[in-house]
C-alpha atoms as a PDB file:
ATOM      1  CA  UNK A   1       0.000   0.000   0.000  1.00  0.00           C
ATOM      2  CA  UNK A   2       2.822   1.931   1.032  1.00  0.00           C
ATOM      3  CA  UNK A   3       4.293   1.389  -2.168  1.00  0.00           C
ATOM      4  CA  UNK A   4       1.642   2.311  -4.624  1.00  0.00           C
ATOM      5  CA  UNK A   5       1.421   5.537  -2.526  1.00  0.00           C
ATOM      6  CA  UNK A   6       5.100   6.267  -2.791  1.00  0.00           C
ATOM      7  CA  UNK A   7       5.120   5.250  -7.024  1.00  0.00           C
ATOM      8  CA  UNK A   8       2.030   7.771  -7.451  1.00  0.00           C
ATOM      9  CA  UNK A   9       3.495  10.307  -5.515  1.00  0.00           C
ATOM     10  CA  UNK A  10       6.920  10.097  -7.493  1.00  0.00           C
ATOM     11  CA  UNK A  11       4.996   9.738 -11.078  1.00  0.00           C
ATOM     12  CA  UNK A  12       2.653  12.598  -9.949  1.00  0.00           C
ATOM     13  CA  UNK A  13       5.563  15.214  -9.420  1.00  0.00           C
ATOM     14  CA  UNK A  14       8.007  13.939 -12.056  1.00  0.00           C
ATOM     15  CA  UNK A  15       4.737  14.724 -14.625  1.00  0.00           C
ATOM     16  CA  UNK A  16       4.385  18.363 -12.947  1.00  0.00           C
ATOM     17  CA  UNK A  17       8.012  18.998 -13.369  1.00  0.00           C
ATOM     18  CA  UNK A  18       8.409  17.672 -16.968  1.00  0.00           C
ATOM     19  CA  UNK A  19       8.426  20.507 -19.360  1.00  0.00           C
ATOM     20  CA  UNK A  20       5.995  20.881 -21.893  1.00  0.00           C
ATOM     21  CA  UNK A  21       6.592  20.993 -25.480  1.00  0.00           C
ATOM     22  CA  UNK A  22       5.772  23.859 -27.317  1.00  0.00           C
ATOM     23  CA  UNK A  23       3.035  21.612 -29.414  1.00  0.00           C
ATOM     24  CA  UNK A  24       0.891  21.014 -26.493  1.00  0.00           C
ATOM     25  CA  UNK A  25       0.596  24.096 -25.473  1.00  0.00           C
ATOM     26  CA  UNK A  26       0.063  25.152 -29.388  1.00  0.00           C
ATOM     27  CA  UNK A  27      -3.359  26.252 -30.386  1.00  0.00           C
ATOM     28  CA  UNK A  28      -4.529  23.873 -33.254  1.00  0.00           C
ATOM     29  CA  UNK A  29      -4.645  25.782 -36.623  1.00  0.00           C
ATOM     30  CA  UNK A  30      -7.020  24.564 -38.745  1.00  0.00           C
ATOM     31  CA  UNK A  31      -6.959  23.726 -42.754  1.00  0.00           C
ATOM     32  CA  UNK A  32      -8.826  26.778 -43.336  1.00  0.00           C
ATOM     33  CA  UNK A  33      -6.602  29.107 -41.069  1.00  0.00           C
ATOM     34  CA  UNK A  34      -3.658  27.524 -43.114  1.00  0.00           C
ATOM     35  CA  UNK A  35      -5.513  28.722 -46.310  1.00  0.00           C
ATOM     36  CA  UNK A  36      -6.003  31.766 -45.817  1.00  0.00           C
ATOM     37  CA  UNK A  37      -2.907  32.429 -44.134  1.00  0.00           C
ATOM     38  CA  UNK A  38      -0.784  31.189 -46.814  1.00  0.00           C
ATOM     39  CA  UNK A  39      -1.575  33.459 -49.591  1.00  0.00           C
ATOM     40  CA  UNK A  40      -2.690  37.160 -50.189  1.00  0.00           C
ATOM     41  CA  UNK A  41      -6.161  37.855 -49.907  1.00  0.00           C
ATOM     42  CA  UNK A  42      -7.349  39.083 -52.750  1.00  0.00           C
ATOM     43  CA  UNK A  43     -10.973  39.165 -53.458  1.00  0.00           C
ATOM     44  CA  UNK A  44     -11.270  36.150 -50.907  1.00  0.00           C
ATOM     45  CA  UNK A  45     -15.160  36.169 -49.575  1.00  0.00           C
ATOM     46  CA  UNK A  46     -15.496  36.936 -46.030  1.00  0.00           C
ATOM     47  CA  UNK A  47     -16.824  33.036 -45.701  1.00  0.00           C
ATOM     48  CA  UNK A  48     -13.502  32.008 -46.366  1.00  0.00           C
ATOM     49  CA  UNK A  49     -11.706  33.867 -42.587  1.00  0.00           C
ATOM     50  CA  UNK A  50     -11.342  31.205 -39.999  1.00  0.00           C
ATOM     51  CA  UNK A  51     -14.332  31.058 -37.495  1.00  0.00           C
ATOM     52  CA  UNK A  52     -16.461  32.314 -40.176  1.00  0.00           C
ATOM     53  CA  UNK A  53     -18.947  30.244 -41.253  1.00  0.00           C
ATOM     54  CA  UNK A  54     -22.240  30.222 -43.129  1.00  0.00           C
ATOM     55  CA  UNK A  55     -24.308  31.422 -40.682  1.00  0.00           C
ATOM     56  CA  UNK A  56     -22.002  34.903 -39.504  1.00  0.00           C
ATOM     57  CA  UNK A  57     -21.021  34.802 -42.982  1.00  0.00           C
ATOM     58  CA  UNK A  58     -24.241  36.335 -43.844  1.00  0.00           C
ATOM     59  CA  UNK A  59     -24.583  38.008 -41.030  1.00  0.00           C
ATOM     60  CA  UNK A  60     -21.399  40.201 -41.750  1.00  0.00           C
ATOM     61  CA  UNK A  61     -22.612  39.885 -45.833  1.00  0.00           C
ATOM     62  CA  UNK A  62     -26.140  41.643 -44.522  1.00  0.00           C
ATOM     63  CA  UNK A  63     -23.861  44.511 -42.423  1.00  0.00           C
ATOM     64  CA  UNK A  64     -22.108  45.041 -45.517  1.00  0.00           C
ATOM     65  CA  UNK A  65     -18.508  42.820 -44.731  1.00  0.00           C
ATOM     66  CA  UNK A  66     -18.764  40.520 -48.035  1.00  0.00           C
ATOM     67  CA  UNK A  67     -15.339  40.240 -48.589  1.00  0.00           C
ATOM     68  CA  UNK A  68     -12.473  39.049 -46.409  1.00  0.00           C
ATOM     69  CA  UNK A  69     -10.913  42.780 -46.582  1.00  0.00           C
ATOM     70  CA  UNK A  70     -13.347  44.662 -45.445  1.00  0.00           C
ATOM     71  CA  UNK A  71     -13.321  42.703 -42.179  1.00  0.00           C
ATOM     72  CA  UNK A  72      -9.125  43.386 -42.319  1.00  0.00           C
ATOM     73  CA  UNK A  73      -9.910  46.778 -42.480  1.00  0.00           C
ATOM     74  CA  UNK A  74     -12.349  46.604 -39.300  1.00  0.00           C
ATOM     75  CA  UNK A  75      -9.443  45.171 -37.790  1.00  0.00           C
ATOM     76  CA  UNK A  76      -6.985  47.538 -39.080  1.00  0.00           C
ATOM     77  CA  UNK A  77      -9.022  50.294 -37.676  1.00  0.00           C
ATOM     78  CA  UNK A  78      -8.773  48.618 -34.221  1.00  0.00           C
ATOM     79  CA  UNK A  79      -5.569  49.063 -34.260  1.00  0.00           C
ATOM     80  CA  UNK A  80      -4.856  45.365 -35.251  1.00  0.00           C
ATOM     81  CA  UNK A  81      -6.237  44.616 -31.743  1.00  0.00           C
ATOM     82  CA  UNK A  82      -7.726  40.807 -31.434  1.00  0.00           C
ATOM     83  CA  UNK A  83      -9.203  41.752 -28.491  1.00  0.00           C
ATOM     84  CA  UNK A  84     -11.078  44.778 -29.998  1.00  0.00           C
ATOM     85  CA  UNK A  85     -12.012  42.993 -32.894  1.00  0.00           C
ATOM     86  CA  UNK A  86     -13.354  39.948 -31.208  1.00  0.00           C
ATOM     87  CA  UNK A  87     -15.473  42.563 -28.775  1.00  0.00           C
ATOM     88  CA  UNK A  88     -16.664  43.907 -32.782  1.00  0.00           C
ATOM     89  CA  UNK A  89     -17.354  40.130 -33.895  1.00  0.00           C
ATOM     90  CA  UNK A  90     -19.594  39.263 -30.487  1.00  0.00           C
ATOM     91  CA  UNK A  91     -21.467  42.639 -30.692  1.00  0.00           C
ATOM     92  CA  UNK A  92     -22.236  43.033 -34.690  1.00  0.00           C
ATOM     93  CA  UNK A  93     -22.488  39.593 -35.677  1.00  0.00           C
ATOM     94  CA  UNK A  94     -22.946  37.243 -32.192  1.00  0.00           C
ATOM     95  CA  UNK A  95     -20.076  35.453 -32.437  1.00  0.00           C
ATOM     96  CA  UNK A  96     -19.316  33.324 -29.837  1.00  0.00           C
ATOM     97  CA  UNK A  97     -15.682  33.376 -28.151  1.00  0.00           C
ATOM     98  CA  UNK A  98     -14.213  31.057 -30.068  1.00  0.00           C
ATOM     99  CA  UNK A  99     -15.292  32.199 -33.644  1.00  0.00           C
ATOM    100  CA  UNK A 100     -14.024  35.741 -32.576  1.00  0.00           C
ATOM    101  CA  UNK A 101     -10.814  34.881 -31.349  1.00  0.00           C
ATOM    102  CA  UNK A 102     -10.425  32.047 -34.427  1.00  0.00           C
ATOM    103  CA  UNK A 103     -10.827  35.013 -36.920  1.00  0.00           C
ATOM    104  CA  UNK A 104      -8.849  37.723 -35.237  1.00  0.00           C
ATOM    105  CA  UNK A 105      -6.252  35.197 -34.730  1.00  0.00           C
ATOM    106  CA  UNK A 106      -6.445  34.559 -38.685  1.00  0.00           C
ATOM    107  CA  UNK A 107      -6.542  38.364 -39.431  1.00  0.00           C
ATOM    108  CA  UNK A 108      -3.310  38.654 -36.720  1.00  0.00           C
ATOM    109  CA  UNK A 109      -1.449  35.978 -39.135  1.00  0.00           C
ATOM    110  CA  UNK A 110      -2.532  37.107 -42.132  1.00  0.00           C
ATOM    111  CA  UNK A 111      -1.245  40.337 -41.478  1.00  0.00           C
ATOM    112  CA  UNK A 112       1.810  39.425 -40.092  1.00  0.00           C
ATOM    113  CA  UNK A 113       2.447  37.305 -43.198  1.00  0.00           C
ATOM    114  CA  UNK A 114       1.801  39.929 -45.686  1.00  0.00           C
ATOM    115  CA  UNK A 115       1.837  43.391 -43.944  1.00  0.00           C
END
């Protein structure tokens, strides 16, 4: 009993201790953050930023966003702020935390990619 106690203990704080590698602490990027972040944006439809999908899509097409630049400029006129722009995303379109912060982070890499 003593035993098991003591091998627990020992595996308990060597895990703690261990450091952890930089890809498990590494947000997942997904296929279409790669996409988009791996080429200039052209007339790209605003559908196509990461955390966008159909359904804020239109909801950004009926504000008047329809293409994936006029959302970089929203963001550009934050002041390239993620925070500020996720705040935007929540408040004009209802996007939840994670769609915000999946498209500013896209915008964030885009820009530091090509700007």
């Amino acid at each position: 009993m003593f035993v098991s106690r003591f091998i627990l203990f020992v595996t308990l704080i060597f895990t703690i201790s261990l450091p952890c590698s930089s890809s498990r602490l590494a947000m997942s990027t997904s296929q279409k953050m790669k996409d988009f972040t791996s080429e200039p944006m052209g007339d790209k439809p605003v559908k196509a930023l990461a955390g966008i999908g159909e359904v804020l899509g239109d909801k950004l097409i009926e504000e008047g966003f329809t293409y994936a630049y006029t959302v970089l400029g929203q963001f550009l006129v934050l002041g390239k702020d993620e925070e500020l722009l996720k705040m935007w995303l929540k408040d004009r379109v209802r996007a939840n935390s994670k769609q915000a912060g999946d498209c500013a982070r896209c915008l964030k890499e885009w820009c530091d990619a090509f700007l």
